[in-house]
PDB file of N, CA and C in Angstrom:
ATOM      1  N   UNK A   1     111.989  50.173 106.932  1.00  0.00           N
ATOM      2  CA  UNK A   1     111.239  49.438 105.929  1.00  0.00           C
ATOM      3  C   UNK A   1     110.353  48.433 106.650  1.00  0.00           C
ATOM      4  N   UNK A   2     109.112  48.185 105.815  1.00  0.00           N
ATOM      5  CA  UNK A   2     108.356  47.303 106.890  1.00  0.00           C
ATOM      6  C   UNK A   2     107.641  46.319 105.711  1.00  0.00           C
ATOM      7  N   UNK A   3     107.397  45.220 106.386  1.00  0.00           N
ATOM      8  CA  UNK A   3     107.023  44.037 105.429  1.00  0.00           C
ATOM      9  C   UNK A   3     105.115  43.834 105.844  1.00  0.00           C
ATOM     10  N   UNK A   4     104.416  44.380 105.128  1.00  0.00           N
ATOM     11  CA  UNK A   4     102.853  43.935 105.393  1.00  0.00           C
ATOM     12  C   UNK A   4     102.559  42.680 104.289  1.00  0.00           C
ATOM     13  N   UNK A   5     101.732  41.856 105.303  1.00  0.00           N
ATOM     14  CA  UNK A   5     101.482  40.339 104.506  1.00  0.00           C
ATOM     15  C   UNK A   5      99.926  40.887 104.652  1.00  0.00           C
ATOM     16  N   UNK A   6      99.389  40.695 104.111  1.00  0.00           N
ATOM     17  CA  UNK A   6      97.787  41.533 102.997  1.00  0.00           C
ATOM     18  C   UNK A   6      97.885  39.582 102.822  1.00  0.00           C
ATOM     19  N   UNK A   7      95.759  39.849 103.163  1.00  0.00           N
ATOM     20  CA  UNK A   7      95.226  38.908 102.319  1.00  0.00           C
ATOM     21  C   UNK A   7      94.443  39.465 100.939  1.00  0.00           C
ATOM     22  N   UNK A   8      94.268  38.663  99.771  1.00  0.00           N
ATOM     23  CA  UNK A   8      93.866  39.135  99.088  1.00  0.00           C
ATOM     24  C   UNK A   8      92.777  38.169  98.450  1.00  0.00           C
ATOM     25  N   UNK A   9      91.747  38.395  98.041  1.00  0.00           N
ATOM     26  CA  UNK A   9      90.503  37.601  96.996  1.00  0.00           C
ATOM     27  C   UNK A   9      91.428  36.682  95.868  1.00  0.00           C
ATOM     28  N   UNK A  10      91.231  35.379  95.761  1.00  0.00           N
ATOM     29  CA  UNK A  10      92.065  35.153  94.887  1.00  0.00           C
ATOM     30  C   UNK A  10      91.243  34.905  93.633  1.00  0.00           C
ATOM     31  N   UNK A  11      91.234  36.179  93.195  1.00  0.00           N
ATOM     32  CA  UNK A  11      90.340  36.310  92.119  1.00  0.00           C
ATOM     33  C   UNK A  11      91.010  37.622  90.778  1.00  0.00           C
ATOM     34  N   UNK A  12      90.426  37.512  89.941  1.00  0.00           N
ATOM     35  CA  UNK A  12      90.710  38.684  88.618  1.00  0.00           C
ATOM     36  C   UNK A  12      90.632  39.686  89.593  1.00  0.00           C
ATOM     37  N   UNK A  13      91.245  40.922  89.502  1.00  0.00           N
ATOM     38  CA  UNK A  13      91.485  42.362  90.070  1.00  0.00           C
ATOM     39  C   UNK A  13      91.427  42.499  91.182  1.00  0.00           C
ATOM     40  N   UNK A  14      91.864  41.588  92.311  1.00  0.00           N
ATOM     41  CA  UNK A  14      91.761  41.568  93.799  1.00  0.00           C
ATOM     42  C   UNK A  14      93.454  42.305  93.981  1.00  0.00           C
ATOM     43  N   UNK A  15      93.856  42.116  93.192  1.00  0.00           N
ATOM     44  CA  UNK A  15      95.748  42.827  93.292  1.00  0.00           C
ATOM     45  C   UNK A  15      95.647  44.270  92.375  1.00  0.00           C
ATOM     46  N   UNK A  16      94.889  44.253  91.655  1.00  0.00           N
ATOM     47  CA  UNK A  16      94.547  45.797  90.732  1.00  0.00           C
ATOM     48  C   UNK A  16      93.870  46.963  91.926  1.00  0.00           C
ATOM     49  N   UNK A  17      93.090  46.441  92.432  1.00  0.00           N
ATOM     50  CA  UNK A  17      92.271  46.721  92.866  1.00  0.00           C
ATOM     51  C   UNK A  17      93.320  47.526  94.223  1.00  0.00           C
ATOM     52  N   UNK A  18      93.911  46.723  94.896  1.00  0.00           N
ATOM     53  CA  UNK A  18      95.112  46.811  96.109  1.00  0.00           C
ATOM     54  C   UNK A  18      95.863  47.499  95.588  1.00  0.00           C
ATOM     55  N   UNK A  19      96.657  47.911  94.458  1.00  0.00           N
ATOM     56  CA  UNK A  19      97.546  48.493  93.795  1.00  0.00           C
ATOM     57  C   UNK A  19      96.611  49.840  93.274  1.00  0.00           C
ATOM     58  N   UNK A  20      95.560  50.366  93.324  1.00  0.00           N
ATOM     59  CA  UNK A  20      95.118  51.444  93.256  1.00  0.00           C
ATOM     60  C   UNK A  20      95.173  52.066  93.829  1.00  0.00           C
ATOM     61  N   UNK A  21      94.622  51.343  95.070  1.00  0.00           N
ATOM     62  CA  UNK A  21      94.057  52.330  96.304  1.00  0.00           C
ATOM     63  C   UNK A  21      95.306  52.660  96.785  1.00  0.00           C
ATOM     64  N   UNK A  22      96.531  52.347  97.073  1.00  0.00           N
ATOM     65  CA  UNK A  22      97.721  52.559  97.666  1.00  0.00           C
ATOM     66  C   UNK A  22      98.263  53.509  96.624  1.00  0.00           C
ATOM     67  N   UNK A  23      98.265  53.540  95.549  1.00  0.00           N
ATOM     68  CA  UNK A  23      98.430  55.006  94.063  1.00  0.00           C
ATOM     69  C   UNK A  23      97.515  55.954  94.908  1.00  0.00           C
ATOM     70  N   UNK A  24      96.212  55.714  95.333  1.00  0.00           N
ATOM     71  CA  UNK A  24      95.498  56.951  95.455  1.00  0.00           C
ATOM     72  C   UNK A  24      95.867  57.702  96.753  1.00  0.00           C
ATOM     73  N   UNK A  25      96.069  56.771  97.561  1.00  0.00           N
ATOM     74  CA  UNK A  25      96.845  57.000  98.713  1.00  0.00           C
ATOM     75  C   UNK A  25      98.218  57.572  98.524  1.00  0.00           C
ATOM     76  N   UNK A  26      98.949  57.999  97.663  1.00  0.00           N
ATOM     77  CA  UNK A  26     100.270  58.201  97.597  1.00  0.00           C
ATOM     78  C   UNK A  26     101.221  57.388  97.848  1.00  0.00           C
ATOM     79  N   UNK A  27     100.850  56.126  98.600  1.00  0.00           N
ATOM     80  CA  UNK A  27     102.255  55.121  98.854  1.00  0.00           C
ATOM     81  C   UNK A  27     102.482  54.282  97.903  1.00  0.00           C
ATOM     82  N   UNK A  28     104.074  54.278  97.837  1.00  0.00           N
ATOM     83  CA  UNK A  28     104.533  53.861  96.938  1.00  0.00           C
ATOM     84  C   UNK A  28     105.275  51.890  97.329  1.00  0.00           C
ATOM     85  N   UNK A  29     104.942  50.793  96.749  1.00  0.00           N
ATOM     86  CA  UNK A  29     105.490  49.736  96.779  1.00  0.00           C
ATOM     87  C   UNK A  29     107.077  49.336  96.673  1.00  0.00           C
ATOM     88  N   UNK A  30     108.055  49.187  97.873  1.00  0.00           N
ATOM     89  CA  UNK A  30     109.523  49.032  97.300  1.00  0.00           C
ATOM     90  C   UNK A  30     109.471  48.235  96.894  1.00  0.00           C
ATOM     91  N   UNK A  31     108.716  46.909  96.892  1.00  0.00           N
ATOM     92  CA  UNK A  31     109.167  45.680  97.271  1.00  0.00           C
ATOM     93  C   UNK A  31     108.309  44.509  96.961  1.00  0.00           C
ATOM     94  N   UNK A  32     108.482  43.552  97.335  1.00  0.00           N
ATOM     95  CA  UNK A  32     107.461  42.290  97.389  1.00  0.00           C
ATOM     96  C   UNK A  32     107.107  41.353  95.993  1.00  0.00           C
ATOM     97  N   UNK A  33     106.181  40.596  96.847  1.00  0.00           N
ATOM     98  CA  UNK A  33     105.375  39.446  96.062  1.00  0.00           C
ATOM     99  C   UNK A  33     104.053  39.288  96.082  1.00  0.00           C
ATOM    100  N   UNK A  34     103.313  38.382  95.436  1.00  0.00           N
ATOM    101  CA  UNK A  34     102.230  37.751  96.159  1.00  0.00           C
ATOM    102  C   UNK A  34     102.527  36.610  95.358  1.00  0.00           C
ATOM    103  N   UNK A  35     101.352  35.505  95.856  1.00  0.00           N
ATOM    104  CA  UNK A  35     101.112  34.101  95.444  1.00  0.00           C
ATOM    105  C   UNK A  35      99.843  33.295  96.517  1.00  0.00           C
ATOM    106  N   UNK A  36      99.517  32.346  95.944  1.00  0.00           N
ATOM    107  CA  UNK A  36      98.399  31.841  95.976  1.00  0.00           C
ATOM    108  C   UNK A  36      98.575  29.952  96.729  1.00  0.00           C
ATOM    109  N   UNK A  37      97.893  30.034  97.549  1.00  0.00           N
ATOM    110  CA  UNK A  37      98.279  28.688  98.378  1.00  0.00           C
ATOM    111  C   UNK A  37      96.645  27.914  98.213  1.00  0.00           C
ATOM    112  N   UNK A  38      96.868  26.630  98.681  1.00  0.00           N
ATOM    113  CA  UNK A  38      95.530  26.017  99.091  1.00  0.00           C
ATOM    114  C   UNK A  38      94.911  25.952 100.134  1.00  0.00           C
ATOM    115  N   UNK A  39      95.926  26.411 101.473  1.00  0.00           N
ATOM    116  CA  UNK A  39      95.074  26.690 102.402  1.00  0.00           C
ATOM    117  C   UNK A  39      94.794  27.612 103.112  1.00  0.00           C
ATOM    118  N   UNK A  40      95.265  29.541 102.209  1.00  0.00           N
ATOM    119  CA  UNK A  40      95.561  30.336 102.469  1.00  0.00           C
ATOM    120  C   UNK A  40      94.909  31.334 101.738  1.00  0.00           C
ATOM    121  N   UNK A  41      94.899  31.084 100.327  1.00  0.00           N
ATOM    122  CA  UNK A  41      94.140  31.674  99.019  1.00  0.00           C
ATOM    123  C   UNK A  41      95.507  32.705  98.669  1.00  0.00           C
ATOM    124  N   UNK A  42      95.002  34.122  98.372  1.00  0.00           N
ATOM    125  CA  UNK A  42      96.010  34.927  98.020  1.00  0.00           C
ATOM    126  C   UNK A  42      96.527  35.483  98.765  1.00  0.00           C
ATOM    127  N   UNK A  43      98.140  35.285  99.366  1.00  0.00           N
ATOM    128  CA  UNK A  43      98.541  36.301 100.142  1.00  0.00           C
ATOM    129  C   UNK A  43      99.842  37.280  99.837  1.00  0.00           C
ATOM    130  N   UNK A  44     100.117  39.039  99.639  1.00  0.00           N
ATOM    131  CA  UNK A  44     100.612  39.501  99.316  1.00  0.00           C
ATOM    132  C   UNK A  44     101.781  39.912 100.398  1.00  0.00           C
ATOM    133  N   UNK A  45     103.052  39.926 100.164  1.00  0.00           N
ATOM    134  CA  UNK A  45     104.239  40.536 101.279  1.00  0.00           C
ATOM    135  C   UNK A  45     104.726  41.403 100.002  1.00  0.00           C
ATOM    136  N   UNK A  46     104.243  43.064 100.841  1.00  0.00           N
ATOM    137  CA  UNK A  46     104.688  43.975  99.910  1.00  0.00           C
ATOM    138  C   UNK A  46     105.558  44.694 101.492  1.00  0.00           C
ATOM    139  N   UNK A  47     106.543  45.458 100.604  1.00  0.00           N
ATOM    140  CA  UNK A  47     107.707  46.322 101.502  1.00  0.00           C
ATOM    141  C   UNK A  47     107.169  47.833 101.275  1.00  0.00           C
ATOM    142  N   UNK A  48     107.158  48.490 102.523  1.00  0.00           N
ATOM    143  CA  UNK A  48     106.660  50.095 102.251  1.00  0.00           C
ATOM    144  C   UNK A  48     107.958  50.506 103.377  1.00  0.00           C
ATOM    145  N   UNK A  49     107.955  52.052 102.751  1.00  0.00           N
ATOM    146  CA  UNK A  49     109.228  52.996 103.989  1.00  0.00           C
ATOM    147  C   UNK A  49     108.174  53.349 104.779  1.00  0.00           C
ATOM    148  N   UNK A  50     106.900  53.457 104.711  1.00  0.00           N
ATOM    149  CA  UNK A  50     105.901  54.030 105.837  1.00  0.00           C
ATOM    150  C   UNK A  50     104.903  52.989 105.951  1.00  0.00           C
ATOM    151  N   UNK A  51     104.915  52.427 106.518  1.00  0.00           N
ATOM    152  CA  UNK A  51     104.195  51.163 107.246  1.00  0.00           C
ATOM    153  C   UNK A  51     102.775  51.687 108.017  1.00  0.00           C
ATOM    154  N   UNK A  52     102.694  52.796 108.509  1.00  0.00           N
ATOM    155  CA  UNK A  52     102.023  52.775 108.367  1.00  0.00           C
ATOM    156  C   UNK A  52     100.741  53.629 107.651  1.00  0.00           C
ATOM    157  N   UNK A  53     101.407  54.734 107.030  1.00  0.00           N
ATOM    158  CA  UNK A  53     100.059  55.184 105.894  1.00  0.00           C
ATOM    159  C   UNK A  53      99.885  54.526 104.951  1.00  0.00           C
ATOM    160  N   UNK A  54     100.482  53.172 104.432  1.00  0.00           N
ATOM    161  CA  UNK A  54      99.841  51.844 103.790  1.00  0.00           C
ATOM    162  C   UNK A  54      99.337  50.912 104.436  1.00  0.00           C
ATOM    163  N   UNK A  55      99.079  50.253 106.001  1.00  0.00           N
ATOM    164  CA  UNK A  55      98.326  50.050 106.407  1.00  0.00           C
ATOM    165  C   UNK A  55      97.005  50.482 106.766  1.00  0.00           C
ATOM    166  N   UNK A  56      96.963  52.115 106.756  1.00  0.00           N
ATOM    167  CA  UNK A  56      96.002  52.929 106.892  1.00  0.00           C
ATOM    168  C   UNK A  56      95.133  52.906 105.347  1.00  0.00           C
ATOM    169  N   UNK A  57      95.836  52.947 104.551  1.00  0.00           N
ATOM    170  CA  UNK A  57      95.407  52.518 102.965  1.00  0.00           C
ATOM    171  C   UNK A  57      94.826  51.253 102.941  1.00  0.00           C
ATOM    172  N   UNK A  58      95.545  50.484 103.216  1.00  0.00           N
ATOM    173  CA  UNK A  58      95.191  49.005 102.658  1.00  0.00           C
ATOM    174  C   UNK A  58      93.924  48.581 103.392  1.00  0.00           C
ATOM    175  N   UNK A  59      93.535  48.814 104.864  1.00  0.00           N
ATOM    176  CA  UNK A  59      92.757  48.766 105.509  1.00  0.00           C
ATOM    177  C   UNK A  59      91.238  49.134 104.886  1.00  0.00           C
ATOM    178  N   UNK A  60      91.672  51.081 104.631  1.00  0.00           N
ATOM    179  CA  UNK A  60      90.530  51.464 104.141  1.00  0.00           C
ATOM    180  C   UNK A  60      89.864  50.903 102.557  1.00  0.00           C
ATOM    181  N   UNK A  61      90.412  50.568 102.185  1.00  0.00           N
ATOM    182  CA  UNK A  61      90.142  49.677 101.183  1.00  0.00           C
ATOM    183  C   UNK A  61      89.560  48.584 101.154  1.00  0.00           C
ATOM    184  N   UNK A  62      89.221  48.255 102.429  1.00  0.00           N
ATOM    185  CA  UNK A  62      88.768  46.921 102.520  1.00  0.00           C
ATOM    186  C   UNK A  62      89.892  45.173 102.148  1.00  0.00           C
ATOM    187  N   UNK A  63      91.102  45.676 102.414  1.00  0.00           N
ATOM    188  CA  UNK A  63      91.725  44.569 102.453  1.00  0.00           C
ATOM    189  C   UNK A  63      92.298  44.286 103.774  1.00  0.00           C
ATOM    190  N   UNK A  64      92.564  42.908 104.525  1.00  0.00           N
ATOM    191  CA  UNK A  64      93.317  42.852 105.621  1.00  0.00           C
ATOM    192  C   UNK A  64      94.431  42.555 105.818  1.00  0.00           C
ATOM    193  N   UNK A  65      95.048  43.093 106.764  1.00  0.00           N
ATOM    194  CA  UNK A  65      96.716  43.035 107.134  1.00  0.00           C
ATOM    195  C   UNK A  65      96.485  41.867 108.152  1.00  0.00           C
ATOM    196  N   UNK A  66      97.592  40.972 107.349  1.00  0.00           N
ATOM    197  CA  UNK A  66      98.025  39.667 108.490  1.00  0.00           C
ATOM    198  C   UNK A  66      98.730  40.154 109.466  1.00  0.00           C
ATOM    199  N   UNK A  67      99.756  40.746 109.258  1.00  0.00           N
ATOM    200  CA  UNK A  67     100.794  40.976 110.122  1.00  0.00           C
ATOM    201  C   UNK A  67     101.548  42.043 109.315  1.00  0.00           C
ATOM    202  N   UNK A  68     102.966  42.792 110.223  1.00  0.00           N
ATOM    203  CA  UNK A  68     103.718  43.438 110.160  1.00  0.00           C
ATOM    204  C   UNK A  68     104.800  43.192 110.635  1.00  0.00           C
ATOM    205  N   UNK A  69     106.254  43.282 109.978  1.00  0.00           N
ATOM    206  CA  UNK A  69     107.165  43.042 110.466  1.00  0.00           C
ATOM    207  C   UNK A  69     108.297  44.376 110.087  1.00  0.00           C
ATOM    208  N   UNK A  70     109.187  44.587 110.748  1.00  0.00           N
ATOM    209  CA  UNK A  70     110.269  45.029 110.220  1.00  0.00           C
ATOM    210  C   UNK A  70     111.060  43.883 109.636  1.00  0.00           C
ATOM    211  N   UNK A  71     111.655  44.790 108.254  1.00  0.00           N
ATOM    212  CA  UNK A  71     113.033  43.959 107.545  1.00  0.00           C
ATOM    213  C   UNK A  71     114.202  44.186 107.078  1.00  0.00           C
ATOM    214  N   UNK A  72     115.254  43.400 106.945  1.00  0.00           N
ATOM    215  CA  UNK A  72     116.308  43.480 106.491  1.00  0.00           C
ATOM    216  C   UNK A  72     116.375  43.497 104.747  1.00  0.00           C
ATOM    217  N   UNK A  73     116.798  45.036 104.435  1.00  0.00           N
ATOM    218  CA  UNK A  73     117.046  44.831 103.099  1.00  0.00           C
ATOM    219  C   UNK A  73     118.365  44.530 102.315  1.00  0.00           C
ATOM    220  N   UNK A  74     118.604  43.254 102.175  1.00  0.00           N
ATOM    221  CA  UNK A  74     120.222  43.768 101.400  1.00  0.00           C
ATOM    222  C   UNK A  74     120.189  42.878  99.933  1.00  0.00           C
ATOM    223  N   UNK A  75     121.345  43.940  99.440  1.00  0.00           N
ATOM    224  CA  UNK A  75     121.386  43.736  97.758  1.00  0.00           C
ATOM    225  C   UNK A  75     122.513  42.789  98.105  1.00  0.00           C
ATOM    226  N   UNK A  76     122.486  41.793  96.963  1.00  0.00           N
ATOM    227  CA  UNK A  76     123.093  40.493  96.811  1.00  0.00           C
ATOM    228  C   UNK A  76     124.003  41.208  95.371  1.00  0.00           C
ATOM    229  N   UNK A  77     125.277  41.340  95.789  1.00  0.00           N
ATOM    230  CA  UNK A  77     126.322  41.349  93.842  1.00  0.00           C
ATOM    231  C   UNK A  77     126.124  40.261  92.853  1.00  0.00           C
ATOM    232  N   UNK A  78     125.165  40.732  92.215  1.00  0.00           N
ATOM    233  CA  UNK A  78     124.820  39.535  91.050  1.00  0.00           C
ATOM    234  C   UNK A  78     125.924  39.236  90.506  1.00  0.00           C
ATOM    235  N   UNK A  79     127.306  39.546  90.231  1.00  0.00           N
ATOM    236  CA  UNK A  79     128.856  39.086  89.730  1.00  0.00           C
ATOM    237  C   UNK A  79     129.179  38.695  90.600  1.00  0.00           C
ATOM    238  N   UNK A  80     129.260  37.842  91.847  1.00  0.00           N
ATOM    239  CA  UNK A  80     129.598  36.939  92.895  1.00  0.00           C
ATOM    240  C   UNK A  80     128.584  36.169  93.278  1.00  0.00           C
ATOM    241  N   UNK A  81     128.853  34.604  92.694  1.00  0.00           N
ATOM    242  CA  UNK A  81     128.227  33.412  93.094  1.00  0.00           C
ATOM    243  C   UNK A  81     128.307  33.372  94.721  1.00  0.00           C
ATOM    244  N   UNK A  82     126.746  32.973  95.403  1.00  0.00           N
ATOM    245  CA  UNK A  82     127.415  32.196  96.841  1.00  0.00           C
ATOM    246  C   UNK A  82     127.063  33.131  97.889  1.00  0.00           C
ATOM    247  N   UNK A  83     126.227  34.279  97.021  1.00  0.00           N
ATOM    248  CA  UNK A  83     125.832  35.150  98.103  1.00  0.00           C
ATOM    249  C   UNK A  83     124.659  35.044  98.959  1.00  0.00           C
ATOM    250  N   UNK A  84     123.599  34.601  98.584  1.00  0.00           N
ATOM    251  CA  UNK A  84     122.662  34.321  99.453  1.00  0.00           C
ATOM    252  C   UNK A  84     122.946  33.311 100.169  1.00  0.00           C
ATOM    253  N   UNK A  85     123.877  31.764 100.148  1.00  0.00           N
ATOM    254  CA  UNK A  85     124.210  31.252 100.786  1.00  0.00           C
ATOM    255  C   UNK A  85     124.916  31.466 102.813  1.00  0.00           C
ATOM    256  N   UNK A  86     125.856  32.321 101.422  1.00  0.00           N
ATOM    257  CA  UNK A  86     126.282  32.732 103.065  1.00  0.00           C
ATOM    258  C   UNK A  86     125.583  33.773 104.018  1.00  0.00           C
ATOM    259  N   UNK A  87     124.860  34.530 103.560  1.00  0.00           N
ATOM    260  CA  UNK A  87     124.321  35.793 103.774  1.00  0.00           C
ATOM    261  C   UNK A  87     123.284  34.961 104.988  1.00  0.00           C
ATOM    262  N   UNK A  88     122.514  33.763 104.389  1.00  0.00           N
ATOM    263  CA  UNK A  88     121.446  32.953 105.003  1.00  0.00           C
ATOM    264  C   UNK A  88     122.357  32.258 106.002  1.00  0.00           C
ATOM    265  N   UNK A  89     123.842  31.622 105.663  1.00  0.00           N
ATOM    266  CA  UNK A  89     124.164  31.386 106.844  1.00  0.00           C
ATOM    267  C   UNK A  89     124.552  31.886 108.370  1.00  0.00           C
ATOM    268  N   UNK A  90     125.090  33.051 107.692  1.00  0.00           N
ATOM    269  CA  UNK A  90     125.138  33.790 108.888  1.00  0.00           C
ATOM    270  C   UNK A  90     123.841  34.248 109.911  1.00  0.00           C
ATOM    271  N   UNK A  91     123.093  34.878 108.820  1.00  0.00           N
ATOM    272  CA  UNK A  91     121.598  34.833 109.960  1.00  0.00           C
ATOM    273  C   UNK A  91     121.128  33.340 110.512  1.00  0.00           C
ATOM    274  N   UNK A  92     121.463  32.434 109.018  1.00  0.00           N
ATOM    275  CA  UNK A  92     121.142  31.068 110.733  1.00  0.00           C
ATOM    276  C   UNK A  92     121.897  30.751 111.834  1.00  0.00           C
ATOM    277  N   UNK A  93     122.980  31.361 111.987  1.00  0.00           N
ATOM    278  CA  UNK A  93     124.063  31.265 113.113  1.00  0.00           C
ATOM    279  C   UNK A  93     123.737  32.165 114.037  1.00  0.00           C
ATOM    280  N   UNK A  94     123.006  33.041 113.626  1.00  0.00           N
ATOM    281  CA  UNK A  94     122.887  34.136 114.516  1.00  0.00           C
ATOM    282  C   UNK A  94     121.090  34.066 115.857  1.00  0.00           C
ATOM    283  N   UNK A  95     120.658  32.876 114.859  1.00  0.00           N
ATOM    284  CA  UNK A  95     119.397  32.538 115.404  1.00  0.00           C
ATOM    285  C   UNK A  95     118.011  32.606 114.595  1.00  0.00           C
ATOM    286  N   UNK A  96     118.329  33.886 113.377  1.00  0.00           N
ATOM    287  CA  UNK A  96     117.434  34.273 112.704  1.00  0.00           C
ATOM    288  C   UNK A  96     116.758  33.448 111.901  1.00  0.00           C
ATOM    289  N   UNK A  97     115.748  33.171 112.023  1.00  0.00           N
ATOM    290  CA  UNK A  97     114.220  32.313 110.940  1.00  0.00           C
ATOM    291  C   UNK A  97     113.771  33.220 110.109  1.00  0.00           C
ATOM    292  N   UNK A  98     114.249  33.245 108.898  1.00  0.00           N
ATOM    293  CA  UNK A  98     114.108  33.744 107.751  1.00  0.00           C
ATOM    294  C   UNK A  98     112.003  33.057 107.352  1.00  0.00           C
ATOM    295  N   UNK A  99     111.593  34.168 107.224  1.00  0.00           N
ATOM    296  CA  UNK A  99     109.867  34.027 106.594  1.00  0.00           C
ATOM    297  C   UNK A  99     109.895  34.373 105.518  1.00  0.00           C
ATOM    298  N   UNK A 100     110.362  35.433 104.583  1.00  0.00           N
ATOM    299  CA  UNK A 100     109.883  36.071 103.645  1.00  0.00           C
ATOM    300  C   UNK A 100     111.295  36.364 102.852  1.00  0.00           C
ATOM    301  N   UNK A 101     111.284  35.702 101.851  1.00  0.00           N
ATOM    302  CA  UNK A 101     112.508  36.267 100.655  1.00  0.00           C
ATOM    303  C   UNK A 101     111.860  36.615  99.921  1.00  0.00           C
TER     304      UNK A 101
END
């Protein structure tokens, strides 16, 4: 699984627009967010299983890739309080700097 951080226009259909071309492309979105900063504008962290024929998409489209990362996916038991807690503690014990929830 791979995490692409996409800038985007922070404008009406700048995310429609990104969400097409990746339909026309065949890749499919597991994952993600976007949101909007002040000194950043719009930036999207979407999760793909093929990293890169959605970079190859997103590109041709005229949008740019910040970066790429590999990630850790894990499901949290919504009937047990306390899970992301510890889950985050252990990766901070382990060294890990969490970027992207």
């Amino acid at each position: 699984m791979r995490d692409l951080t996409i800038r985007l226009q922070d404008r009406p259909g700048s995310l429609a627009a990104l969400g097409e071309a990746l339909g026309k492309a065949g890749v499919s979105i597991e994952g993600g967010g976007a949101s909007t900063t002040a000194s950043q504008g719009a930036i999207a962290h979407f999760l793909f299983a093929d990293g890169a024929k959605a970079r190859q998409a997103i590109e041709a489209a005229g949008f740019e890739v910040l970066a790429e990362r590999e990630v850790l996916v894990q499901r949290l038991d919504q009937e047990k309080p306390g899970q992301l807690g510890a889950l985050a503690r252990r990766m901070a014990e382990a060294g890990v700097n969490l970027e992207v929830l």
